[in-house]
Protein backbone atom coordinates (compact mmCIF):
# COMPACT_ATOMS: atom_id res chain seq x y z
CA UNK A 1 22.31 -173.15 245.98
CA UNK A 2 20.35 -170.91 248.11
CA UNK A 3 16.79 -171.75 249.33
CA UNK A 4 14.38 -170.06 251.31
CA UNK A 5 13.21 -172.03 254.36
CA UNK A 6 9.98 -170.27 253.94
CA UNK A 7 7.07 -170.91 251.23
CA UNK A 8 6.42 -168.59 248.90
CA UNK A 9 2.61 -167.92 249.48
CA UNK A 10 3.87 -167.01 253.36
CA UNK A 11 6.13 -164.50 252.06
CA UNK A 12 3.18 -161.44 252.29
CA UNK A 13 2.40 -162.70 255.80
CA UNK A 14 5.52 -162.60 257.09
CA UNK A 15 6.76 -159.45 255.68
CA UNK A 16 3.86 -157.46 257.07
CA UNK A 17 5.72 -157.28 260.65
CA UNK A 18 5.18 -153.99 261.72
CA UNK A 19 8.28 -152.53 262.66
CA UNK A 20 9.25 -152.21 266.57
CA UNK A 21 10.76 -149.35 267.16
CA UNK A 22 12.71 -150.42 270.13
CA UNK A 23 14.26 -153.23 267.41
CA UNK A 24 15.11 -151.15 264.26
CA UNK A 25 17.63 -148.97 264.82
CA UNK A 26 19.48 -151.65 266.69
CA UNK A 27 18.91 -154.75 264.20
CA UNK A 28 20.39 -152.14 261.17
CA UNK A 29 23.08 -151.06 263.16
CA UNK A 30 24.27 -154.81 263.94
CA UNK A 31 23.95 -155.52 260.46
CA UNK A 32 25.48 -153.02 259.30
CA UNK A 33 28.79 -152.18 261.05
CA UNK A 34 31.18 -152.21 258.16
CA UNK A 35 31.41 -148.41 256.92
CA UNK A 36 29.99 -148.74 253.52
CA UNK A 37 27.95 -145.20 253.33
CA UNK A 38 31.42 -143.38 254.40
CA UNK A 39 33.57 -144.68 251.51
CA UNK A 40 30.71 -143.92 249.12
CA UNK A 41 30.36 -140.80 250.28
CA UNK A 42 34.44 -139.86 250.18
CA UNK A 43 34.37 -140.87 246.35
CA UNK A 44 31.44 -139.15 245.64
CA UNK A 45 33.47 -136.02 247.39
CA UNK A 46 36.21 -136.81 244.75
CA UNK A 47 33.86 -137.36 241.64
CA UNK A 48 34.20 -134.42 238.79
CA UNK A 49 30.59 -132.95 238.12
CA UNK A 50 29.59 -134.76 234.58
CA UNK A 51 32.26 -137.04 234.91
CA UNK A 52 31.53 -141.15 233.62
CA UNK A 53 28.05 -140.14 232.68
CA UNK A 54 28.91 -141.20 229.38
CA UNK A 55 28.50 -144.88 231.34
CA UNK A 56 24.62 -143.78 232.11
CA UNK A 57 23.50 -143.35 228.40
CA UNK A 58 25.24 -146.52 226.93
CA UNK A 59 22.55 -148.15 225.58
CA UNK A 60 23.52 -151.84 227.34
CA UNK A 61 23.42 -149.85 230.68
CA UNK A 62 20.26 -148.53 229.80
CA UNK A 63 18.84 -152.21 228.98
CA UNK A 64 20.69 -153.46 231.87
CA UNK A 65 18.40 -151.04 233.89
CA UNK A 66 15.26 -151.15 232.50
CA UNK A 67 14.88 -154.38 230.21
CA UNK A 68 13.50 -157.40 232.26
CA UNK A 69 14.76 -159.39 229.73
CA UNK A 70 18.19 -158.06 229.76
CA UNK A 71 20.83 -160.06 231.15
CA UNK A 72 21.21 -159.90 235.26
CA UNK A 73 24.93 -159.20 235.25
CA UNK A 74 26.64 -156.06 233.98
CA UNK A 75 30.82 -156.36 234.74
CA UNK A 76 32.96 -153.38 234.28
CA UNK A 77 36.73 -154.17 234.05
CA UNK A 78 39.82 -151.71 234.33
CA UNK A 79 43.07 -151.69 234.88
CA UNK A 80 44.05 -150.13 238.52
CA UNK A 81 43.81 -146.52 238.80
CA UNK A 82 40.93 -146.08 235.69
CA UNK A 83 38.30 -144.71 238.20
CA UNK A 84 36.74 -148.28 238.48
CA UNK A 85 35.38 -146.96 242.01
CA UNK A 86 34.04 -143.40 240.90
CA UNK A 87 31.99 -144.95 238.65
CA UNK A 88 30.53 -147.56 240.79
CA UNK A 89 29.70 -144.82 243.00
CA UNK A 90 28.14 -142.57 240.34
CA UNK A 91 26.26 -145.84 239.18
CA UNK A 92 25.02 -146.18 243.27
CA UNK A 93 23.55 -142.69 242.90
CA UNK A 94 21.65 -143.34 239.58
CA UNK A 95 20.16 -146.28 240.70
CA UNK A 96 19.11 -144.76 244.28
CA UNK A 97 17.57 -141.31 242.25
CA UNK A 98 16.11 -143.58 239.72
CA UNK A 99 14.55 -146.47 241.54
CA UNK A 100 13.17 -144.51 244.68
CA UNK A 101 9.75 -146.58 244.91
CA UNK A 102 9.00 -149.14 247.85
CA UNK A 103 9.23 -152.20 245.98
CA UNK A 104 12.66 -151.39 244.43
CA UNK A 105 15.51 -151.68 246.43
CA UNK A 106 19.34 -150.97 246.08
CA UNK A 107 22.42 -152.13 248.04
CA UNK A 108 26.16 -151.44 247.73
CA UNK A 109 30.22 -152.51 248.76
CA UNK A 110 33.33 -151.38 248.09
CA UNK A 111 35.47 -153.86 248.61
CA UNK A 112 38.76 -152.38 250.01
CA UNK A 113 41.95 -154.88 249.81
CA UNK A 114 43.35 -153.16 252.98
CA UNK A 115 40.38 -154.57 255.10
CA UNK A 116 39.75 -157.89 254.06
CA UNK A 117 39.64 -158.98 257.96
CA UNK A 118 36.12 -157.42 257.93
CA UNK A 119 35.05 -158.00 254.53
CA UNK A 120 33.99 -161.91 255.24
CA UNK A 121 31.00 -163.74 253.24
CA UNK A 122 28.68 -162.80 256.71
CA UNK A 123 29.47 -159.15 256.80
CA UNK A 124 29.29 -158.34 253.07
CA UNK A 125 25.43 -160.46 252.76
CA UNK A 126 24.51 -158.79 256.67
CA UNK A 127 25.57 -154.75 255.03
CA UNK A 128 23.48 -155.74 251.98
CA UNK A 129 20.65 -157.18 254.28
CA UNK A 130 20.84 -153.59 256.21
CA UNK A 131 20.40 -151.08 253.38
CA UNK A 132 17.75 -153.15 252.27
CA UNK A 133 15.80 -152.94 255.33
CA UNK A 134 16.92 -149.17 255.69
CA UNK A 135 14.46 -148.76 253.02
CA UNK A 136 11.50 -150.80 254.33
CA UNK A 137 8.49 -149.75 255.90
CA UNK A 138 8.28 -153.26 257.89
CA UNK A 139 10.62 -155.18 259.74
CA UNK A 140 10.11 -159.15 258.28
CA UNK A 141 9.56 -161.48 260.84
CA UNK A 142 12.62 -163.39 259.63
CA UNK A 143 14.74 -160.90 260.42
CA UNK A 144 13.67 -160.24 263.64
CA UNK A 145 13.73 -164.01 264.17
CA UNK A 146 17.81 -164.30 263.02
CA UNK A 147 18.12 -160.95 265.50
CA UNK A 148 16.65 -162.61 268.32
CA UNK A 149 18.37 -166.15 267.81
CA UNK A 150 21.94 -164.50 267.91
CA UNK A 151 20.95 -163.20 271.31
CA UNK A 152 19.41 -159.83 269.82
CA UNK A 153 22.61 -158.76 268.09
CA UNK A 154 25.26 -160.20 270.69
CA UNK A 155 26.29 -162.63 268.44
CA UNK A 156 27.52 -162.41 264.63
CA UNK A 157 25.24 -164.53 262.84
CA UNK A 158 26.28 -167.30 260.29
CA UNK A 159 26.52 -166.61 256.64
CA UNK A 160 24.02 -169.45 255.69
CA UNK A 161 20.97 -167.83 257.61
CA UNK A 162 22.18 -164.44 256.47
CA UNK A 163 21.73 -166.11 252.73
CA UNK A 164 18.32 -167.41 253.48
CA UNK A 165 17.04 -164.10 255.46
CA UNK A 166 18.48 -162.23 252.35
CA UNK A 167 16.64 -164.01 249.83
CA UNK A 168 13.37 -163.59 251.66
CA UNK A 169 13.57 -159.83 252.18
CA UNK A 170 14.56 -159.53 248.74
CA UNK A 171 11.92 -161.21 247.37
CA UNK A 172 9.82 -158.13 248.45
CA UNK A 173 11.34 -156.43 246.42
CA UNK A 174 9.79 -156.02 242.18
CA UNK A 175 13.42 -154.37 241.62
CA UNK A 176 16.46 -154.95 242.70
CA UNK A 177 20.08 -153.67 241.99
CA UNK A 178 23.30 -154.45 243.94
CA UNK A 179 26.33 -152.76 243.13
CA UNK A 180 29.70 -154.42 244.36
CA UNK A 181 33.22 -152.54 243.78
CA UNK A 182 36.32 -154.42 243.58
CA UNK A 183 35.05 -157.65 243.57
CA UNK A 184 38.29 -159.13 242.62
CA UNK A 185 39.55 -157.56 245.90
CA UNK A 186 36.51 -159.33 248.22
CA UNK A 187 39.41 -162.81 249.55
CA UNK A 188 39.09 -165.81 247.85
CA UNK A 189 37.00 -167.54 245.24
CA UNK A 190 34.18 -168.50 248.04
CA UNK A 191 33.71 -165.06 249.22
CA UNK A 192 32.19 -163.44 246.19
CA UNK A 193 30.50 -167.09 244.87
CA UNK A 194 28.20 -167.09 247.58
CA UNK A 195 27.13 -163.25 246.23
CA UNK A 196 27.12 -164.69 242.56
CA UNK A 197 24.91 -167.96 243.92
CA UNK A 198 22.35 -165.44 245.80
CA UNK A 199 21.65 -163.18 242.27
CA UNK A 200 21.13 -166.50 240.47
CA UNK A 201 18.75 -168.03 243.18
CA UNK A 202 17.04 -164.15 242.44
CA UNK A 203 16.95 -164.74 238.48
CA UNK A 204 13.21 -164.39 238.23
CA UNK A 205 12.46 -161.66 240.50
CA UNK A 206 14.43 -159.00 238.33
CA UNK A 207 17.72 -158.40 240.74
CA UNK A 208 20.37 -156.55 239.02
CA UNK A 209 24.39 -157.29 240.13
CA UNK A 210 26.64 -154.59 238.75
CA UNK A 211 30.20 -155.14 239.54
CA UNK A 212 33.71 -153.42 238.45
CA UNK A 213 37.27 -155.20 238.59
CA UNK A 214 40.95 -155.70 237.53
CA UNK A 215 40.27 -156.33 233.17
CA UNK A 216 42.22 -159.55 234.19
CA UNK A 217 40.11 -161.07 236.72
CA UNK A 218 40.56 -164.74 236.50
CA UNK A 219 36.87 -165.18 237.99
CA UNK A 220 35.03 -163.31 235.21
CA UNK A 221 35.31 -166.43 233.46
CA UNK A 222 32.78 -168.23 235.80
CA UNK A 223 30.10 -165.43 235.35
CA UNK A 224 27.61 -166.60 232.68
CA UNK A 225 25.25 -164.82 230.58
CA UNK A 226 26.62 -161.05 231.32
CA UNK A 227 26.97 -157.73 229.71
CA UNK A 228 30.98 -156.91 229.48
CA UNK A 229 32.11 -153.32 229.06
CA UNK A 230 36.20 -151.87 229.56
CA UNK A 231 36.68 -148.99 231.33
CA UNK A 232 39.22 -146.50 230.16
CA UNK A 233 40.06 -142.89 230.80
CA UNK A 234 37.69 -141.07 229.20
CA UNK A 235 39.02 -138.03 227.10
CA UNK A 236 36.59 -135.60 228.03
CA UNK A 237 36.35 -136.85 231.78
CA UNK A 238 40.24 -136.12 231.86
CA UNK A 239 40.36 -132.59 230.57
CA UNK A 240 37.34 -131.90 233.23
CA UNK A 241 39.51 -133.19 236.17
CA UNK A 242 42.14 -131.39 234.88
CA UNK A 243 40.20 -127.69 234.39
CA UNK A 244 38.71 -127.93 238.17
CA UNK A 245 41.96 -129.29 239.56
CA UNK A 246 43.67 -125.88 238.09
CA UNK A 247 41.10 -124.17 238.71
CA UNK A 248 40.91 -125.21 242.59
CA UNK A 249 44.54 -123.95 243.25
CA UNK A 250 43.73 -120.42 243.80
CA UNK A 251 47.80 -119.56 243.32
CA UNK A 252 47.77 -122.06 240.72
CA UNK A 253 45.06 -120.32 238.75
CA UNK A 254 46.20 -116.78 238.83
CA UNK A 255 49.44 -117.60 237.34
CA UNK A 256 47.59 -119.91 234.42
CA UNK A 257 45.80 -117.76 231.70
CA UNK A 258 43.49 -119.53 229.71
CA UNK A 259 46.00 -120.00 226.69
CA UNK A 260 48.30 -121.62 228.84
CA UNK A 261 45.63 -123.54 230.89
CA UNK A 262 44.73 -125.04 227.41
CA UNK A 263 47.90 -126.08 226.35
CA UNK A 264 48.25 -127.91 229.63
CA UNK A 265 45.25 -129.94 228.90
CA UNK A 266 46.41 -130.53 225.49
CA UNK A 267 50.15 -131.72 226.59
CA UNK A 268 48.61 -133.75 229.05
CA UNK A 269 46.17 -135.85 227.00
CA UNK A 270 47.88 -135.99 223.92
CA UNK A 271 49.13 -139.83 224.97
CA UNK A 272 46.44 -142.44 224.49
CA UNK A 273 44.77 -142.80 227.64
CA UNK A 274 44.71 -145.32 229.75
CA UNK A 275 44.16 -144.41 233.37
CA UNK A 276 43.27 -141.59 235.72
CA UNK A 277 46.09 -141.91 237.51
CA UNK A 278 48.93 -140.64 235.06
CA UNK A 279 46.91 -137.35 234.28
CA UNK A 280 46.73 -137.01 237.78
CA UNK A 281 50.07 -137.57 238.66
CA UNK A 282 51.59 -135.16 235.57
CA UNK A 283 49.12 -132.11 236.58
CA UNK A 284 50.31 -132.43 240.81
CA UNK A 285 53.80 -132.37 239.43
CA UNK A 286 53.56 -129.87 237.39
CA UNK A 287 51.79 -127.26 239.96
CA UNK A 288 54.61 -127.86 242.13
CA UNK A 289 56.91 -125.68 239.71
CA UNK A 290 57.42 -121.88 239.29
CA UNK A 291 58.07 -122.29 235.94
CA UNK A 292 55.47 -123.49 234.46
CA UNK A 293 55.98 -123.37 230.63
CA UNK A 294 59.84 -125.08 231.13
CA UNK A 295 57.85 -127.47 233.54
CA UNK A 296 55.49 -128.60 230.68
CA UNK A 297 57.89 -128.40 228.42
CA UNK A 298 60.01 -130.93 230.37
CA UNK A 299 57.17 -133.20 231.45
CA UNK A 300 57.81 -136.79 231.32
CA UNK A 301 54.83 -138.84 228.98
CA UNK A 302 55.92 -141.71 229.83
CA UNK A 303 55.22 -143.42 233.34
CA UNK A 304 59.17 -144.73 234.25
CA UNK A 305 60.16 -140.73 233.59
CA UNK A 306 57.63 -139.20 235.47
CA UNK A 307 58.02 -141.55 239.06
CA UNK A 308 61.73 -140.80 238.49
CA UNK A 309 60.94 -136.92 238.24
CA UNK A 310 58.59 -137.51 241.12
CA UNK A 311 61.32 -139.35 243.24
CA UNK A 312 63.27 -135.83 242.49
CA UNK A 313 60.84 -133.77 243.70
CA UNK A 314 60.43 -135.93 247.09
CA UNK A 315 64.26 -135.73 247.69
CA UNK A 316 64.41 -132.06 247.37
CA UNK A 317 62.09 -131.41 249.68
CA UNK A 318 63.17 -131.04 253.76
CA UNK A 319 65.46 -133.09 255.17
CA UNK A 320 63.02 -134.60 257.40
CA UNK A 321 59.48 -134.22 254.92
CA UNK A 322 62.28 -136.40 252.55
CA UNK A 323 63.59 -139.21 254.69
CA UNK A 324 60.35 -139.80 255.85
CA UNK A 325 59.07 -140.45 252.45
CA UNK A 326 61.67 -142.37 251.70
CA UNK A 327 60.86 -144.26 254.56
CA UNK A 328 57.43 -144.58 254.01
CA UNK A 329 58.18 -145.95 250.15
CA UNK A 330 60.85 -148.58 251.34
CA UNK A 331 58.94 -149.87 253.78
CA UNK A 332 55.79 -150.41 251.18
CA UNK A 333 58.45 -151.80 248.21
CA UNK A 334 59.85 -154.24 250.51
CA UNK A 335 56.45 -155.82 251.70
CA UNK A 336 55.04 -159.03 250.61
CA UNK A 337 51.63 -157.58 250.35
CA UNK A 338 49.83 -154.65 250.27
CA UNK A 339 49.98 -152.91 254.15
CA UNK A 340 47.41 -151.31 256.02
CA UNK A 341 47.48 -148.07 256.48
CA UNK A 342 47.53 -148.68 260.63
CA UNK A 343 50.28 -150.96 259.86
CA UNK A 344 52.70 -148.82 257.87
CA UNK A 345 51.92 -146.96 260.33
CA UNK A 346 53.03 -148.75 263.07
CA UNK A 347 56.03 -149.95 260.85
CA UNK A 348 57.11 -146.31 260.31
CA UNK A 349 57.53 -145.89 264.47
CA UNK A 350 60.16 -148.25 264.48
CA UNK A 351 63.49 -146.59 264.49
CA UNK A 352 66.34 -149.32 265.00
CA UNK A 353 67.30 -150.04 268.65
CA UNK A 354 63.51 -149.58 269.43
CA UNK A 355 62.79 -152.77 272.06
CA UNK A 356 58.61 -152.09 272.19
CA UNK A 357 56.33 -150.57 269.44
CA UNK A 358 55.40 -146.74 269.94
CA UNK A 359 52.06 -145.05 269.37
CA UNK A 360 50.78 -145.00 266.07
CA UNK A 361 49.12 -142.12 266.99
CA UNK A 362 52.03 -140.27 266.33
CA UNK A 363 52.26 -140.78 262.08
CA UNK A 364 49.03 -138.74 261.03
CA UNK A 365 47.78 -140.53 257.74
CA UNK A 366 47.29 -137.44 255.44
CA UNK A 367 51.62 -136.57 256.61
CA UNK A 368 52.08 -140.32 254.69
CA UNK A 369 50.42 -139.01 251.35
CA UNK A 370 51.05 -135.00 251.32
CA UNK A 371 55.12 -136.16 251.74
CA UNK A 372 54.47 -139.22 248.78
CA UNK A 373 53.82 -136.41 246.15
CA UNK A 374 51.43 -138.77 244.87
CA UNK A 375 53.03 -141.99 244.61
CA UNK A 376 51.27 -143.25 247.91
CA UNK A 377 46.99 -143.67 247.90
């Protein structure tokens, strides 16, 4: 259980810290070193205008929102490659356009599975802690108390004073939302507990937790009292993506009437829909054809025929563009978890005979997924 080493009735006293200036900039920054505004920004690049706003009017989103009685907890569950994180991130943009007065607050993650080394209990509670105070007009004296006993940011600071600093500044706070992405993806079972813990200990001040994950998340089960909602491709979302994605391709376009550009869309999500990912994956291959109408007429709907088309197109491109991706795909199959991208990477350096690892430098990231066709994010 969390607890505030602080009474209540001291709570106005010791928020009303005027901010030093000298201290600010370099108490957010220490809090605040995992790069949680750049992912939300690259899948906000990615989002389709009017895309998941069908999400925003759902009436249990709306309650979720605005209804103090409502329940805290709203979970959205997916299978991989639904859009889980687009919509968290259109969700993080609601709630910061909507809630924009000084005593509401919002905070975000995105948990990403390829950096769990930074994504520990202290570093997830100390980025929440810094958009927080982002927001604030007054440092609280309990933060600039943690800052200075970690030797003014030389030191990381412990996840149990990050809890009890957190629950102070949040009790500032007549509104509060938190939006975590992935939280299947955020390590073990005591990682995201201590997150679930700190939004019961907030129960009465009106803090909001939306979170997406996997539909099979084992640890749904131990979330109480929450509103439940499946994420699926949405029809309408899909034929959007696929209209600006056609419509993007300049060379693309001018050989795509609007007939033709129709029946596309039609072909394409005339399978029930499940994910993002297989619409995405069936337009790509089909733009890489000069003959369009036998290409759509050939298109795989099912997803063993179309990674086996996909494989096709990958061998017949260059010699080199191909064994590389071959190389690329071999070296992710064989693995016995899911690799960074710095170590595939490093792993794709490696040529046999090699006695001392080479530059990663040399493999540029966006080579790895423009010779994948698709099969590689």
């Amino acid at each position: 259980m969390v607890r505030s080493s602080f009474p209540s009735s001291t709570w106005e006293r010791l928020i009303q810290n005027p901010r030093a200036d000298d201290n600010t900039s370099q108490i957010i920054h220490w809090l605040s070193r995992f790069q949680n505004q750049m992912q939300h920004s690259a899948l906000r690049a990615i989002r389709v205008p009017e895309t998941g706003e069908w999400l925003l009017h759902q009436a249990l989103f709306q309650s979720w929102c605005h209804d103090e009685k409502s329940n805290n907890i709203f979970w959205c569950g997916g299978l991989p490659g639904v859009g889980k994180s687009v919509i968290a991130s259109l969700v993080v943009d609601y709630l910061l356009s909507s809630f924009t007065k000084e005593s509401e607050g919002v905070a975000y993650i995105y948990c990403d599975p390829n950096d769990l080394c930074q994504q520990t209990p202290a570093m997830m509670l100390a980025v929440l802690l810094g958009q927080l105070l982002d927001s604030t007009k007054a440092m609280p004296r309990p933060v600039l108390q943690i800052y200075e006993r970690y030797d003014r940011g030389n030191c990381s600071p412990q996840v149990e004073d990050l809890e009890t600093t957190l629950l102070l500044v949040c009790k500032k706070f007549q509104k509060l939302f938190f939006v975590v992405d992935g939280l299947d993806e955020w390590g073990d079972s005591g990682h995201w507990n201590s997150l679930l813990v700190l939004v019961k200990s907030l129960k009465t001040s009106s803090a909001r937790l939306f979170v997406t994950s996997r539909s099979n998340w084992e640890g749904i089960s131990n979330i109480q009292d929450h509103y439940r909602l499946t994420i699926t491709a949405y029809e309408k979302d899909v034929r959007r993506y696929l209209t600006l994605t056609m419509q993007q391709d300049n060379n693309f376009a001018k050989l795509v009437d609007g007939p033709l550009q129709s029946k596309i869309i039609r072909k394409i999500t005339q399978p029930p829909l499940r994910t993002f990912l297989f619409p995405a994956l069936q337009i790509q291959s089909l733009m890489r054809h000069a003959d369009i109408e036998l290409a759509l007429a050939r298109m795989p709907l099912d997803t063993s025929k179309l990674f086996e088309e996909i494989l096709e197109d990958i061998k017949q491109q260059s010699e080199d563009r191909s064994n590389f991706a071959m190389k690329i795909l071999t070296w992710l199959a064989h693995a016995k978890r899911p690799m960074l991208v710095k170590e595939l990477c490093q792993a794709l350096t490696i040529s046999p005979g090699d006695s001392c690892p080479k530059d990663i430098n040399l493999i540029q990231p966006n080579s790895i997924l423009d010779s994948c066709l698709g099969l590689v994010v």
